[in-house]
PDB file of N, CA and C in Angstrom:
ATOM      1  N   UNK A   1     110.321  80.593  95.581  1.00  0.00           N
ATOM      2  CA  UNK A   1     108.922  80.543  95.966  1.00  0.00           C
ATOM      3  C   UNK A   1     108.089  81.167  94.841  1.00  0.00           C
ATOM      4  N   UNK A   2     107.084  80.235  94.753  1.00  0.00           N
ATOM      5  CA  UNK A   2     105.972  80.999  93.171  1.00  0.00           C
ATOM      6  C   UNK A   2     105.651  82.177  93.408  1.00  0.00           C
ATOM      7  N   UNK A   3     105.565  83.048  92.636  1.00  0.00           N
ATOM      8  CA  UNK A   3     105.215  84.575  92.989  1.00  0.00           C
ATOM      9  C   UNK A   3     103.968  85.219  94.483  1.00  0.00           C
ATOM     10  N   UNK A   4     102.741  84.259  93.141  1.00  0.00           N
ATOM     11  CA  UNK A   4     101.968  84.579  94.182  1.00  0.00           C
ATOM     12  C   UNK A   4     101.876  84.174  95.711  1.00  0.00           C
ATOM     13  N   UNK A   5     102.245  82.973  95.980  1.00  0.00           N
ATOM     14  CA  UNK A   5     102.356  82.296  97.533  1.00  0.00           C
ATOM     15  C   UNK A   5     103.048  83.477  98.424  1.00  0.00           C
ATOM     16  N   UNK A   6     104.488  84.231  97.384  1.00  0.00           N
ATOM     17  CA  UNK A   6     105.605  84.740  97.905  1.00  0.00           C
ATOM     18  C   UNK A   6     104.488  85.874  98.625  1.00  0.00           C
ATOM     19  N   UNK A   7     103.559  86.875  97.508  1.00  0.00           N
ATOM     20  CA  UNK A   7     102.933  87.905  97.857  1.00  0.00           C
ATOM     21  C   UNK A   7     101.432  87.437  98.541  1.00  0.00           C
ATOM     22  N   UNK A   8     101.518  86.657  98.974  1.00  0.00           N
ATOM     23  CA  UNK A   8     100.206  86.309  99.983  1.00  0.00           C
ATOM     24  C   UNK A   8     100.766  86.130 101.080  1.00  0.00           C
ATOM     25  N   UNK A   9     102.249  85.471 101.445  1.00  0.00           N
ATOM     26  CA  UNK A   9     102.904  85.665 102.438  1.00  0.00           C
ATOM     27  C   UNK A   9     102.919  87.081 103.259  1.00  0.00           C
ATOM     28  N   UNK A  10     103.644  87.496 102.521  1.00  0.00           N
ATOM     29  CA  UNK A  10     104.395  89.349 102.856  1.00  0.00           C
ATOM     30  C   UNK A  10     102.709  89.796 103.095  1.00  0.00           C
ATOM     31  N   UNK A  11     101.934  89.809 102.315  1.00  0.00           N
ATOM     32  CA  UNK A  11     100.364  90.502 102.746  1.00  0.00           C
ATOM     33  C   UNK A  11     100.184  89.772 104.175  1.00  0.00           C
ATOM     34  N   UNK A  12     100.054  88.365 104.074  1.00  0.00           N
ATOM     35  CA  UNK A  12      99.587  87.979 106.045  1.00  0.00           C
ATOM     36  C   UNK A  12     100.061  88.575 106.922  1.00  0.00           C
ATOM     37  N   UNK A  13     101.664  88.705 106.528  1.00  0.00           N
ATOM     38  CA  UNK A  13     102.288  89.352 107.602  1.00  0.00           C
ATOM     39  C   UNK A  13     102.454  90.490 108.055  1.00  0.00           C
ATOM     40  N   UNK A  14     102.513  91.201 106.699  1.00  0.00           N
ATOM     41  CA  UNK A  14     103.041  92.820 106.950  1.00  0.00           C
ATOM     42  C   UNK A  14     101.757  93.558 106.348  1.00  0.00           C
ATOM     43  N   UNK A  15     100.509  93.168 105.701  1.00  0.00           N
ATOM     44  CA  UNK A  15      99.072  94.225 105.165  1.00  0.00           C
ATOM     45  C   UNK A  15      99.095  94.972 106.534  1.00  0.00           C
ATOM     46  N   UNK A  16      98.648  94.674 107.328  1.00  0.00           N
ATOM     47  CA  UNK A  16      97.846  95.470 108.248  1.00  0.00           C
ATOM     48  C   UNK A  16      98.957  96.714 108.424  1.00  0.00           C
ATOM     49  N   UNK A  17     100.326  96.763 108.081  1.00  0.00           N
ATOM     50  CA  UNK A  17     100.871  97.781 108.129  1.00  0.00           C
ATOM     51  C   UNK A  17     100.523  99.128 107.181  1.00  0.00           C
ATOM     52  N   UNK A  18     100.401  98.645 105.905  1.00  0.00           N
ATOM     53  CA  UNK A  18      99.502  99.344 104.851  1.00  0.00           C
ATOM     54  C   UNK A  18      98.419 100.216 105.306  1.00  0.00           C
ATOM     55  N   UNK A  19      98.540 101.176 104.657  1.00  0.00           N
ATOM     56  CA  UNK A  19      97.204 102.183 105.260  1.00  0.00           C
ATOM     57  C   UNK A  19      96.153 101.660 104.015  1.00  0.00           C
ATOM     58  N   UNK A  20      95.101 101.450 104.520  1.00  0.00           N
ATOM     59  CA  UNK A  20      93.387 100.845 104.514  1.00  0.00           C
ATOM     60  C   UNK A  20      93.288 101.724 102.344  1.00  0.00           C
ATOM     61  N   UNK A  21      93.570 102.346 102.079  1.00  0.00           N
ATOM     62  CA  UNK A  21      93.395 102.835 100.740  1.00  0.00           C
ATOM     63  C   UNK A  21      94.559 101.719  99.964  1.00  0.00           C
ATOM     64  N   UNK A  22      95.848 101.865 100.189  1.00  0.00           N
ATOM     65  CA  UNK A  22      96.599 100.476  99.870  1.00  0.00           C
ATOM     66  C   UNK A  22      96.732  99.374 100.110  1.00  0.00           C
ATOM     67  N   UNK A  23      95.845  98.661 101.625  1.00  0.00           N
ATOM     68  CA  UNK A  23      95.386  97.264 101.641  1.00  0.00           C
ATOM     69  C   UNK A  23      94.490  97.429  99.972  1.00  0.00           C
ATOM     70  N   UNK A  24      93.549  97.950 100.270  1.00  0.00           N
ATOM     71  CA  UNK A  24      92.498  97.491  99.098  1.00  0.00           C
ATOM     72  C   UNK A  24      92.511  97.475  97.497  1.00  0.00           C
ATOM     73  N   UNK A  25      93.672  98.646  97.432  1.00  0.00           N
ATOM     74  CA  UNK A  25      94.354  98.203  96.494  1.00  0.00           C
ATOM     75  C   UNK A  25      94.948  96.561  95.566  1.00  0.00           C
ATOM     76  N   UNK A  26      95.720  96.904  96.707  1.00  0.00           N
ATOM     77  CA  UNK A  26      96.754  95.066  96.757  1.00  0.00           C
ATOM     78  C   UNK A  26      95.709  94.377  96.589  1.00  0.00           C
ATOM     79  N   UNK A  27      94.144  93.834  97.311  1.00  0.00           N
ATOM     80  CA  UNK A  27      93.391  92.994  97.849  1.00  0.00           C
ATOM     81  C   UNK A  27      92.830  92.847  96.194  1.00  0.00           C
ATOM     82  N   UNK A  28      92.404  93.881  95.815  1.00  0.00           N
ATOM     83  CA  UNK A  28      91.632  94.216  94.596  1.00  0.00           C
ATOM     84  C   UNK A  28      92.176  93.353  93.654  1.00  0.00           C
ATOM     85  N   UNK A  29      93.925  93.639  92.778  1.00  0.00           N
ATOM     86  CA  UNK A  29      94.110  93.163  92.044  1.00  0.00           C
ATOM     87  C   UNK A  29      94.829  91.987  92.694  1.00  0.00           C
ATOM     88  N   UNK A  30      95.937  91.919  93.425  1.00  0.00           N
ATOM     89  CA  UNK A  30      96.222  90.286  93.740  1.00  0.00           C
ATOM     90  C   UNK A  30      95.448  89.369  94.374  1.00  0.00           C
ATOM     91  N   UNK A  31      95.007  89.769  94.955  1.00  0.00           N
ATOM     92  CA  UNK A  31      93.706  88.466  95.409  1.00  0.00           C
ATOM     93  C   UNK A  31      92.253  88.667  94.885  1.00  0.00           C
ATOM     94  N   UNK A  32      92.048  89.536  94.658  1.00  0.00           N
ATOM     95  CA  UNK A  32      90.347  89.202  93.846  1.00  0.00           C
ATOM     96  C   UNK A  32      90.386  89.375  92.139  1.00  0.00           C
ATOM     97  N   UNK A  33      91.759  89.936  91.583  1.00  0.00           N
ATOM     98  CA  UNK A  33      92.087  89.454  90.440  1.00  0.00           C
ATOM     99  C   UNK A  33      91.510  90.456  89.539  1.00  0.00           C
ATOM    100  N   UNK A  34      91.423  92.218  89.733  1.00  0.00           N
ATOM    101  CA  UNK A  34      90.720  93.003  89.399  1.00  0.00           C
ATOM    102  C   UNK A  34      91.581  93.384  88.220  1.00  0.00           C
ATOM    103  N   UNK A  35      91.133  94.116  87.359  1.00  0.00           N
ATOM    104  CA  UNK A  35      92.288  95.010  86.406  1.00  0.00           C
ATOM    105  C   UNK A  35      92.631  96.074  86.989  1.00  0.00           C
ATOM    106  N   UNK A  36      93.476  96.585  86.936  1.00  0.00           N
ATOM    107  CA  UNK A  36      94.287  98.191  86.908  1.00  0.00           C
ATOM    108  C   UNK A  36      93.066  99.138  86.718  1.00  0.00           C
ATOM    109  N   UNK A  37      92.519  98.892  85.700  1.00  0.00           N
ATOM    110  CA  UNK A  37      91.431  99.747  85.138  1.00  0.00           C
ATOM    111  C   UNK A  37      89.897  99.819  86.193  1.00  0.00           C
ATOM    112  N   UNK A  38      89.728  98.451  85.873  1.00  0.00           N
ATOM    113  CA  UNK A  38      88.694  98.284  86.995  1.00  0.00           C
ATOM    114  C   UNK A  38      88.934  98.988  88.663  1.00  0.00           C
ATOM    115  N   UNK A  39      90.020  99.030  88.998  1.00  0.00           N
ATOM    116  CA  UNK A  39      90.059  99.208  90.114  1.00  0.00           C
ATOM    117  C   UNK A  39      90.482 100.456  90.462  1.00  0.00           C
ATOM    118  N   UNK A  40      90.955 100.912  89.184  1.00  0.00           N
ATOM    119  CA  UNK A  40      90.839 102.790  89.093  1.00  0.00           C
ATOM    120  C   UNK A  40      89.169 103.438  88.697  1.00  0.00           C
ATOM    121  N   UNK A  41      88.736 102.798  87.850  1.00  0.00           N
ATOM    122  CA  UNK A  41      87.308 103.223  87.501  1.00  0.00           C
ATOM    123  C   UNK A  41      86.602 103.109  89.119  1.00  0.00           C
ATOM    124  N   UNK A  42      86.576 101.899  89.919  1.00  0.00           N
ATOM    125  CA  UNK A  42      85.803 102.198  91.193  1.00  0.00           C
ATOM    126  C   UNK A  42      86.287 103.003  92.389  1.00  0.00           C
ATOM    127  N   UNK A  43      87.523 103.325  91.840  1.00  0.00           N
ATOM    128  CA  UNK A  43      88.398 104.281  93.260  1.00  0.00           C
ATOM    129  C   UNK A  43      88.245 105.512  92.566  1.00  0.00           C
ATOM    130  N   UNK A  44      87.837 106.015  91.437  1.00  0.00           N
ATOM    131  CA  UNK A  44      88.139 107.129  90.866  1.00  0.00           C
ATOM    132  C   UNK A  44      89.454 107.660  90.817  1.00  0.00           C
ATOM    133  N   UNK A  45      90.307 106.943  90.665  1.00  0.00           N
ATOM    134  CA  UNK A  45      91.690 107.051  90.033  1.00  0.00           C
ATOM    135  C   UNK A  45      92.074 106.521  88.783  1.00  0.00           C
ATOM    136  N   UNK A  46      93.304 107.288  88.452  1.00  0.00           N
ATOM    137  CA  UNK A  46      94.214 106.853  87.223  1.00  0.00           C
ATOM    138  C   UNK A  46      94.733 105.329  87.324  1.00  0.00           C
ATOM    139  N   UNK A  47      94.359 104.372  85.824  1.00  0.00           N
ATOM    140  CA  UNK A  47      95.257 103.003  85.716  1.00  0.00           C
ATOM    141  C   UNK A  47      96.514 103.370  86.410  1.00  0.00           C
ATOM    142  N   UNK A  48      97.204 104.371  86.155  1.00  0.00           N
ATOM    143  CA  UNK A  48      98.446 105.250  86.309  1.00  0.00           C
ATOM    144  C   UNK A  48      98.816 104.774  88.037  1.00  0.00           C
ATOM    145  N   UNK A  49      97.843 105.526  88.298  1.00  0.00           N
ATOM    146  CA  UNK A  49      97.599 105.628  89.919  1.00  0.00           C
ATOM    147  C   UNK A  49      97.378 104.226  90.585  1.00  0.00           C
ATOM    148  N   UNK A  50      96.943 103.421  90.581  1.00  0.00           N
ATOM    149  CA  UNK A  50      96.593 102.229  90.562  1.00  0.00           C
ATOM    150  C   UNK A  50      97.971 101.414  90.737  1.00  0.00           C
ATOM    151  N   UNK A  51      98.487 101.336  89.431  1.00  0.00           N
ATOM    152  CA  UNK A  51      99.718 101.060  89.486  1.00  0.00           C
ATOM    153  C   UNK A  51     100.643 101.195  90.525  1.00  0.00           C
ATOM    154  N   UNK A  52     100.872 102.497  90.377  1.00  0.00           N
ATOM    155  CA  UNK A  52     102.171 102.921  91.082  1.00  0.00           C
ATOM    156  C   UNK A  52     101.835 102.696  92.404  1.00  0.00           C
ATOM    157  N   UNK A  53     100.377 102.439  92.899  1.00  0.00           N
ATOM    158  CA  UNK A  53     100.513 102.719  94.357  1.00  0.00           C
ATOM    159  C   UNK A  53     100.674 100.779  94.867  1.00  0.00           C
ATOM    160  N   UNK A  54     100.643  99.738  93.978  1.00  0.00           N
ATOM    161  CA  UNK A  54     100.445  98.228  93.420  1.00  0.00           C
ATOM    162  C   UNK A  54     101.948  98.379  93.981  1.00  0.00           C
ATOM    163  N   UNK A  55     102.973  98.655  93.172  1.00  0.00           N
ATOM    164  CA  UNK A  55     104.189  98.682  93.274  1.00  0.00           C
ATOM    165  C   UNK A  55     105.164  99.198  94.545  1.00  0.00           C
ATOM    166  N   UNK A  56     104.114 100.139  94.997  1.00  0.00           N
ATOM    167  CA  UNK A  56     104.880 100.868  96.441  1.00  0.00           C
ATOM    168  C   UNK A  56     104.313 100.036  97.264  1.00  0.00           C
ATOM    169  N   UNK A  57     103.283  99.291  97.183  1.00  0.00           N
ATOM    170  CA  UNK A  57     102.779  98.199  98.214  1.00  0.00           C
ATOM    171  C   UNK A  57     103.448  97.052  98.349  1.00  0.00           C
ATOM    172  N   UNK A  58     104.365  96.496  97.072  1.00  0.00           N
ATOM    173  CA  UNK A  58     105.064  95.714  96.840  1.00  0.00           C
ATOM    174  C   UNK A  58     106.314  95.710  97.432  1.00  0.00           C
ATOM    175  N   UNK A  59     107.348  97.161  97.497  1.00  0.00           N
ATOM    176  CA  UNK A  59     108.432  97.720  97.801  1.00  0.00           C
ATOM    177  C   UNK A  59     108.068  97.552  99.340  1.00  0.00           C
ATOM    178  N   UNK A  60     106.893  98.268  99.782  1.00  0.00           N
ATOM    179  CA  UNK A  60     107.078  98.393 101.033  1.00  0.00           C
ATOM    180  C   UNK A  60     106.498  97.147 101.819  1.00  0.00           C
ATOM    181  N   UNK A  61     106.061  96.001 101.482  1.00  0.00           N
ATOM    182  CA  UNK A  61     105.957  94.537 102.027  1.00  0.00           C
ATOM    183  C   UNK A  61     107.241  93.788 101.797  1.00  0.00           C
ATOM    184  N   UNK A  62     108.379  93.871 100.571  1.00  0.00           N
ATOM    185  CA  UNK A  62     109.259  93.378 100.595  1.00  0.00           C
ATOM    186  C   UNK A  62     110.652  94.094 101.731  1.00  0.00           C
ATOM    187  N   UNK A  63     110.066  95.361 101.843  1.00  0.00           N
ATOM    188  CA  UNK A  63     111.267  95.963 102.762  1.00  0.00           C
ATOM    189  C   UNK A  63     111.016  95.315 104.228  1.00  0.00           C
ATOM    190  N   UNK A  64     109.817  95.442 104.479  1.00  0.00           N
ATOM    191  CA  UNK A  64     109.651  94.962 105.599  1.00  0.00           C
ATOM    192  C   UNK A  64     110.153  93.645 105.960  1.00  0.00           C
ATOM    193  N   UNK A  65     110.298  92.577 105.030  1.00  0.00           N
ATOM    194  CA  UNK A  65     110.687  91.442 104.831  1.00  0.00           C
ATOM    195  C   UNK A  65     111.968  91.183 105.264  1.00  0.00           C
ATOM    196  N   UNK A  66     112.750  92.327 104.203  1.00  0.00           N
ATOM    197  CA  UNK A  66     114.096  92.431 104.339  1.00  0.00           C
ATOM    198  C   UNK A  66     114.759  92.828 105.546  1.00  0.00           C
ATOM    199  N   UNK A  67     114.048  93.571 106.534  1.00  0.00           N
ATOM    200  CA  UNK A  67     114.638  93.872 107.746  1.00  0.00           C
ATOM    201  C   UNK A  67     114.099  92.473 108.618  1.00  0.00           C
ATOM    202  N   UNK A  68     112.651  91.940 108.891  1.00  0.00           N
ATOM    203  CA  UNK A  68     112.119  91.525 109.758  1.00  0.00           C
ATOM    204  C   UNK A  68     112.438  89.946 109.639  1.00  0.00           C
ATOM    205  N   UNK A  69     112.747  89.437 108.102  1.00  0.00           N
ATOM    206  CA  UNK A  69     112.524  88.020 107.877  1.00  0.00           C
ATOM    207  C   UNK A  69     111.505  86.878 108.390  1.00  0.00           C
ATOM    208  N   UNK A  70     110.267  87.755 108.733  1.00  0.00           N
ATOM    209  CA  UNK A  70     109.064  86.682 109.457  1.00  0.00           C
ATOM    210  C   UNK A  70     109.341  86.024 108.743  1.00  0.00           C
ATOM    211  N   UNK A  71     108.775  86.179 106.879  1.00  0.00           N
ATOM    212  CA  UNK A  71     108.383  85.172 106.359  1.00  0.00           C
ATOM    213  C   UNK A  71     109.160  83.745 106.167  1.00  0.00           C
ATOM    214  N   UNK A  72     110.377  84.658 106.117  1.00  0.00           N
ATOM    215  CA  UNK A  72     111.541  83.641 105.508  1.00  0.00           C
ATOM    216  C   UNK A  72     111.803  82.771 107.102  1.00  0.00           C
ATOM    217  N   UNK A  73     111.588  83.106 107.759  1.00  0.00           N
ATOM    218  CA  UNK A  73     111.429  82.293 109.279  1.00  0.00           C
ATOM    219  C   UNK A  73     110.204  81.557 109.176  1.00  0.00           C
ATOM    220  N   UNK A  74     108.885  81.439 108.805  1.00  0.00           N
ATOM    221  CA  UNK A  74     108.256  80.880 109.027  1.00  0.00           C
ATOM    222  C   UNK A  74     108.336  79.509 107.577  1.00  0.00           C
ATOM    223  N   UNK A  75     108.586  80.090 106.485  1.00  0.00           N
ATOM    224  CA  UNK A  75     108.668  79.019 105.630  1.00  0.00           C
ATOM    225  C   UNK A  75     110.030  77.990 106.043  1.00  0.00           C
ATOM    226  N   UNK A  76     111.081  78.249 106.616  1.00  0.00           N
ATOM    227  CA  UNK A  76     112.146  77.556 107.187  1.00  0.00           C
ATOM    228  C   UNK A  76     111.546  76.923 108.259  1.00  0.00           C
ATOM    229  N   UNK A  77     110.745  77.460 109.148  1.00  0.00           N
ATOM    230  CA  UNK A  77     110.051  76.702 109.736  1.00  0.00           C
ATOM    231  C   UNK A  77     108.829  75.696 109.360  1.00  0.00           C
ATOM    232  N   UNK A  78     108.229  75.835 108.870  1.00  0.00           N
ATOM    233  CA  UNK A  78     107.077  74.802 108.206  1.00  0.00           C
ATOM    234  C   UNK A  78     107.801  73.643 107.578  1.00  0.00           C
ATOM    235  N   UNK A  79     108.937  73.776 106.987  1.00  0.00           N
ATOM    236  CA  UNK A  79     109.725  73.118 106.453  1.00  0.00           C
ATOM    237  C   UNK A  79     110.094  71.632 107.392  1.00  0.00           C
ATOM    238  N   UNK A  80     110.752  72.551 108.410  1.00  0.00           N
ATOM    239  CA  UNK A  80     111.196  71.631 109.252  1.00  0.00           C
ATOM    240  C   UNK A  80     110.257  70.567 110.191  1.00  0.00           C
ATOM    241  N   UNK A  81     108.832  71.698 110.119  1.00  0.00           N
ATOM    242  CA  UNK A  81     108.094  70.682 110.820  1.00  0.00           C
ATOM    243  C   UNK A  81     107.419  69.343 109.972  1.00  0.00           C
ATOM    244  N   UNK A  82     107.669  70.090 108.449  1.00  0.00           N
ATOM    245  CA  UNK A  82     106.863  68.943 107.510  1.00  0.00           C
ATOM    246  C   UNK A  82     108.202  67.623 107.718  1.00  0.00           C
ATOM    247  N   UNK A  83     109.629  67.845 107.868  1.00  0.00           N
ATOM    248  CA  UNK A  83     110.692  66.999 108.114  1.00  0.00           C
ATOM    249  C   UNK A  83     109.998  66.305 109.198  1.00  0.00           C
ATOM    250  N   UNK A  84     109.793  67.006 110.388  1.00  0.00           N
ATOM    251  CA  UNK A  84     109.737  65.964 111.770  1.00  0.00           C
ATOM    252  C   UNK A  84     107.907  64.971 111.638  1.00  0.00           C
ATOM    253  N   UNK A  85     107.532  65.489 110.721  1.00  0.00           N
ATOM    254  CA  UNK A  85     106.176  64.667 110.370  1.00  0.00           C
ATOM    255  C   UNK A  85     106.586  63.517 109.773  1.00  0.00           C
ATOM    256  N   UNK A  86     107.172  63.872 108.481  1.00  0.00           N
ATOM    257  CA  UNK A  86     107.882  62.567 107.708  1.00  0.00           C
ATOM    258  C   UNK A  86     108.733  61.477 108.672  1.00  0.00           C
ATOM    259  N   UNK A  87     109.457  61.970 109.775  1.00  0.00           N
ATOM    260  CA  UNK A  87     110.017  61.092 110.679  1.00  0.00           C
ATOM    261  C   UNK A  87     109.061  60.442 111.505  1.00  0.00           C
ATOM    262  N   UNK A  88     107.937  60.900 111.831  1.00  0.00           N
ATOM    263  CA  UNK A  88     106.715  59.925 112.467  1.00  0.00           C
ATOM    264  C   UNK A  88     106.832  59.112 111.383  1.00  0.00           C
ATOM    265  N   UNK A  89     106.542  59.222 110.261  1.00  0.00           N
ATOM    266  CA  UNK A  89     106.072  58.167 109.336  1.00  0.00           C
ATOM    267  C   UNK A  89     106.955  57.039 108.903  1.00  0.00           C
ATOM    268  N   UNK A  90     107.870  57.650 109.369  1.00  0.00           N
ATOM    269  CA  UNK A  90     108.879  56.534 109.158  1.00  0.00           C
ATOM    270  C   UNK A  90     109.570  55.706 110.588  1.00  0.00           C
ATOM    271  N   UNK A  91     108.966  56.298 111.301  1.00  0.00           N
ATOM    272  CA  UNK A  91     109.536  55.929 112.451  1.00  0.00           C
ATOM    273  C   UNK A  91     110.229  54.786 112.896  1.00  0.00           C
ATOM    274  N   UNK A  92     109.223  53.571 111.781  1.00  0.00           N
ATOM    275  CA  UNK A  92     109.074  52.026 112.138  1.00  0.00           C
ATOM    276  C   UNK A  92     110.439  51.628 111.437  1.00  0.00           C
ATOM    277  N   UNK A  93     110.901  52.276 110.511  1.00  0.00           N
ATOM    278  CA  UNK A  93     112.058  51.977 109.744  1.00  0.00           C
ATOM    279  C   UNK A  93     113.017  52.368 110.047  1.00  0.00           C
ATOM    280  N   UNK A  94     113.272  53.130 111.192  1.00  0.00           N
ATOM    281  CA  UNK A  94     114.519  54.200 111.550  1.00  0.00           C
ATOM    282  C   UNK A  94     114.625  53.601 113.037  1.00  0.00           C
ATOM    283  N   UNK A  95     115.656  53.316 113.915  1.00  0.00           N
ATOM    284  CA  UNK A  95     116.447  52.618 114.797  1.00  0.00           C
ATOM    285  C   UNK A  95     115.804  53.952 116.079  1.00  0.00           C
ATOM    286  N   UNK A  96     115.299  53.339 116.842  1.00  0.00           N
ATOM    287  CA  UNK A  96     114.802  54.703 118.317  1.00  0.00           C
ATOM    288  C   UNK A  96     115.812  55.504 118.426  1.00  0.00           C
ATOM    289  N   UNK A  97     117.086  55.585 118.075  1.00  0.00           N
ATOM    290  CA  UNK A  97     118.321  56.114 118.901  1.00  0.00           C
ATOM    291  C   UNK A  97     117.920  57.713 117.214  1.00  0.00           C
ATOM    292  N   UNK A  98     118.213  56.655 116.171  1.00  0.00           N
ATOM    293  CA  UNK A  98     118.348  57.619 114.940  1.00  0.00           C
ATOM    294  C   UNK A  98     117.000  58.633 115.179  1.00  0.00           C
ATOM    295  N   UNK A  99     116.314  58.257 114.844  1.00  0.00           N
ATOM    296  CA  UNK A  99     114.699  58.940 115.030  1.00  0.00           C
ATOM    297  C   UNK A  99     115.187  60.276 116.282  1.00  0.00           C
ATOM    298  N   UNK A 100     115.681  59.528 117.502  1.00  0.00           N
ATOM    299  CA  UNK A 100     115.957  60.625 118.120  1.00  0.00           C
ATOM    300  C   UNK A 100     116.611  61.754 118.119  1.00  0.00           C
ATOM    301  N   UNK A 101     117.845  61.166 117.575  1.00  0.00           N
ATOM    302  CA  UNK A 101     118.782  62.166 116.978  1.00  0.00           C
ATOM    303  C   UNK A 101     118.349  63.107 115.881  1.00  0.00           C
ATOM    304  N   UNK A 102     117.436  62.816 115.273  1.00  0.00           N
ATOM    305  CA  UNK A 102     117.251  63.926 114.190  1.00  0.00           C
ATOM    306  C   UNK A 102     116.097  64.247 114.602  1.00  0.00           C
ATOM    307  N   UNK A 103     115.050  63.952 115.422  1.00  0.00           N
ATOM    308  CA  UNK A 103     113.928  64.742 116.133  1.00  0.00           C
ATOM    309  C   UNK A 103     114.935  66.270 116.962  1.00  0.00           C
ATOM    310  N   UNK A 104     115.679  65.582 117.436  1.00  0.00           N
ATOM    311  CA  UNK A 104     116.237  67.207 118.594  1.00  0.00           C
ATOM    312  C   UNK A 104     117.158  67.338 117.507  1.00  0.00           C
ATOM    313  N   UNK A 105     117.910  67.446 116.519  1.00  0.00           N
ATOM    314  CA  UNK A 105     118.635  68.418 115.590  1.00  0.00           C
ATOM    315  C   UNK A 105     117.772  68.886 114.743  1.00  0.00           C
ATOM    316  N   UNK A 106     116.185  68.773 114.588  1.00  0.00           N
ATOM    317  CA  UNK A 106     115.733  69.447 114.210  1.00  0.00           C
ATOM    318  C   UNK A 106     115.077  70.390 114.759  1.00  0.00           C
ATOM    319  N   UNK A 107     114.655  69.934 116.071  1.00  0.00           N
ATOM    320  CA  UNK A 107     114.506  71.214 117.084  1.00  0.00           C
ATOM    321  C   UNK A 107     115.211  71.964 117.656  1.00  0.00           C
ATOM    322  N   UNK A 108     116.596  72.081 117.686  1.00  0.00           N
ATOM    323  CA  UNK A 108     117.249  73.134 117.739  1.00  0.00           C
ATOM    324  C   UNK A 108     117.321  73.595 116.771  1.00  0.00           C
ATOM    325  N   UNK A 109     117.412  73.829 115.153  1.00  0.00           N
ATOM    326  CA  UNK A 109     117.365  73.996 114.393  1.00  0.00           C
ATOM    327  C   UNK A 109     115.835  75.517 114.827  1.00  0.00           C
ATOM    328  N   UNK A 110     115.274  74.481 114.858  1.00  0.00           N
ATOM    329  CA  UNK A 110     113.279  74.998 115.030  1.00  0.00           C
ATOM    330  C   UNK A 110     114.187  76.410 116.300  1.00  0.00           C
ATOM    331  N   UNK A 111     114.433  76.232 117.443  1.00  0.00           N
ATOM    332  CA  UNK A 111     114.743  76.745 118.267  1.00  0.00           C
ATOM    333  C   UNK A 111     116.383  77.798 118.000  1.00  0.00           C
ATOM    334  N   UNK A 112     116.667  77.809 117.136  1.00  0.00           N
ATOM    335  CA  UNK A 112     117.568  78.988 116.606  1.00  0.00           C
ATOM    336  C   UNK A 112     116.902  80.170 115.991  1.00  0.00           C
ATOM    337  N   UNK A 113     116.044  79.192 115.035  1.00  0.00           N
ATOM    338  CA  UNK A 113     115.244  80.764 113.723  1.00  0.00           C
ATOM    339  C   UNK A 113     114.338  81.638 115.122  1.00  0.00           C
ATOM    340  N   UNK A 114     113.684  80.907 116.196  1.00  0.00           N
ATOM    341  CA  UNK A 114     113.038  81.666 116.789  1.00  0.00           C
ATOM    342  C   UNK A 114     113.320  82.499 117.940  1.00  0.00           C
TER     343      UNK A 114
END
C-alpha cells in the first residue's frame, strides 16, 4: 500500500486515540504538508521536537494496527466488495449458477474478516 493512503488509513482509524497536541501534529505535516520547522516555529517547539513526536505518532498508529487489524480488515474488505461489483458487470457473461457461486464465496469470505 503507497505510504501515504497506508498513513491516512491508520489516522481514520486510530487519530482520535492521539492526544489533541499529536493529532495536530500528524495533521500539520502529513496532511496539510507543513515543514518540521514550520510547525515547530507555530507550536513553539524544537524541529527536534516536532519530529520525534511525528514518529511516536507513527509507532503508536502502527501498533494499534498491529494488535487491532481494522485497517487491514477493511482494505480486504473493499477489495472483495470491488470483486462482487465486477460480478454485476459481468453478470450477462457468467452462467446464473457460476455468478452464484462466487457471489456467496465471497460473502463468506466478507463474513469471516468480520
Amino acid at each position: 500500500m503507497e505510504k501515504i493512503v497506508e498513513q491516512t488509513l491508520l489516522y481514520d482509524f486510530y487519530g482520535e486515540l492521539l492526544t489533541e497536541h499529536q493529532r495536530r501534529i500528524y495533521e500539520d505535516v502529513v496532511f496539510n504538508d507543513y515543514s518540521l520547522s514550520e510547525v515547530a516555529e507555530e507550536l513553539g517547539i524544537s524541529r527536534q521536537g516536532v519530529h520525534d513526536n511525528l514518529k511516536r505518532c507513527s509507532r503508536i498508529l502502527q501498533s494499534y494496527e498491529d494488535k487491532l487489524h481494522l485497517v487491514e480488515k477493511f482494505v480486504t474488505i473493499r477489495e472483495k466488495i470491488r470483486q462482487i461489483h465486477q460480478l454485476s458487470k459481468d453478470c450477462d457473461s457468467l452462467g446464473k449458477q457460476e455468478l452464484v457461486s462466487r457471489i456467496e464465496k465471497i460473502s463468506q469470505e466478507i463474513l469471516k474478516e468480520l
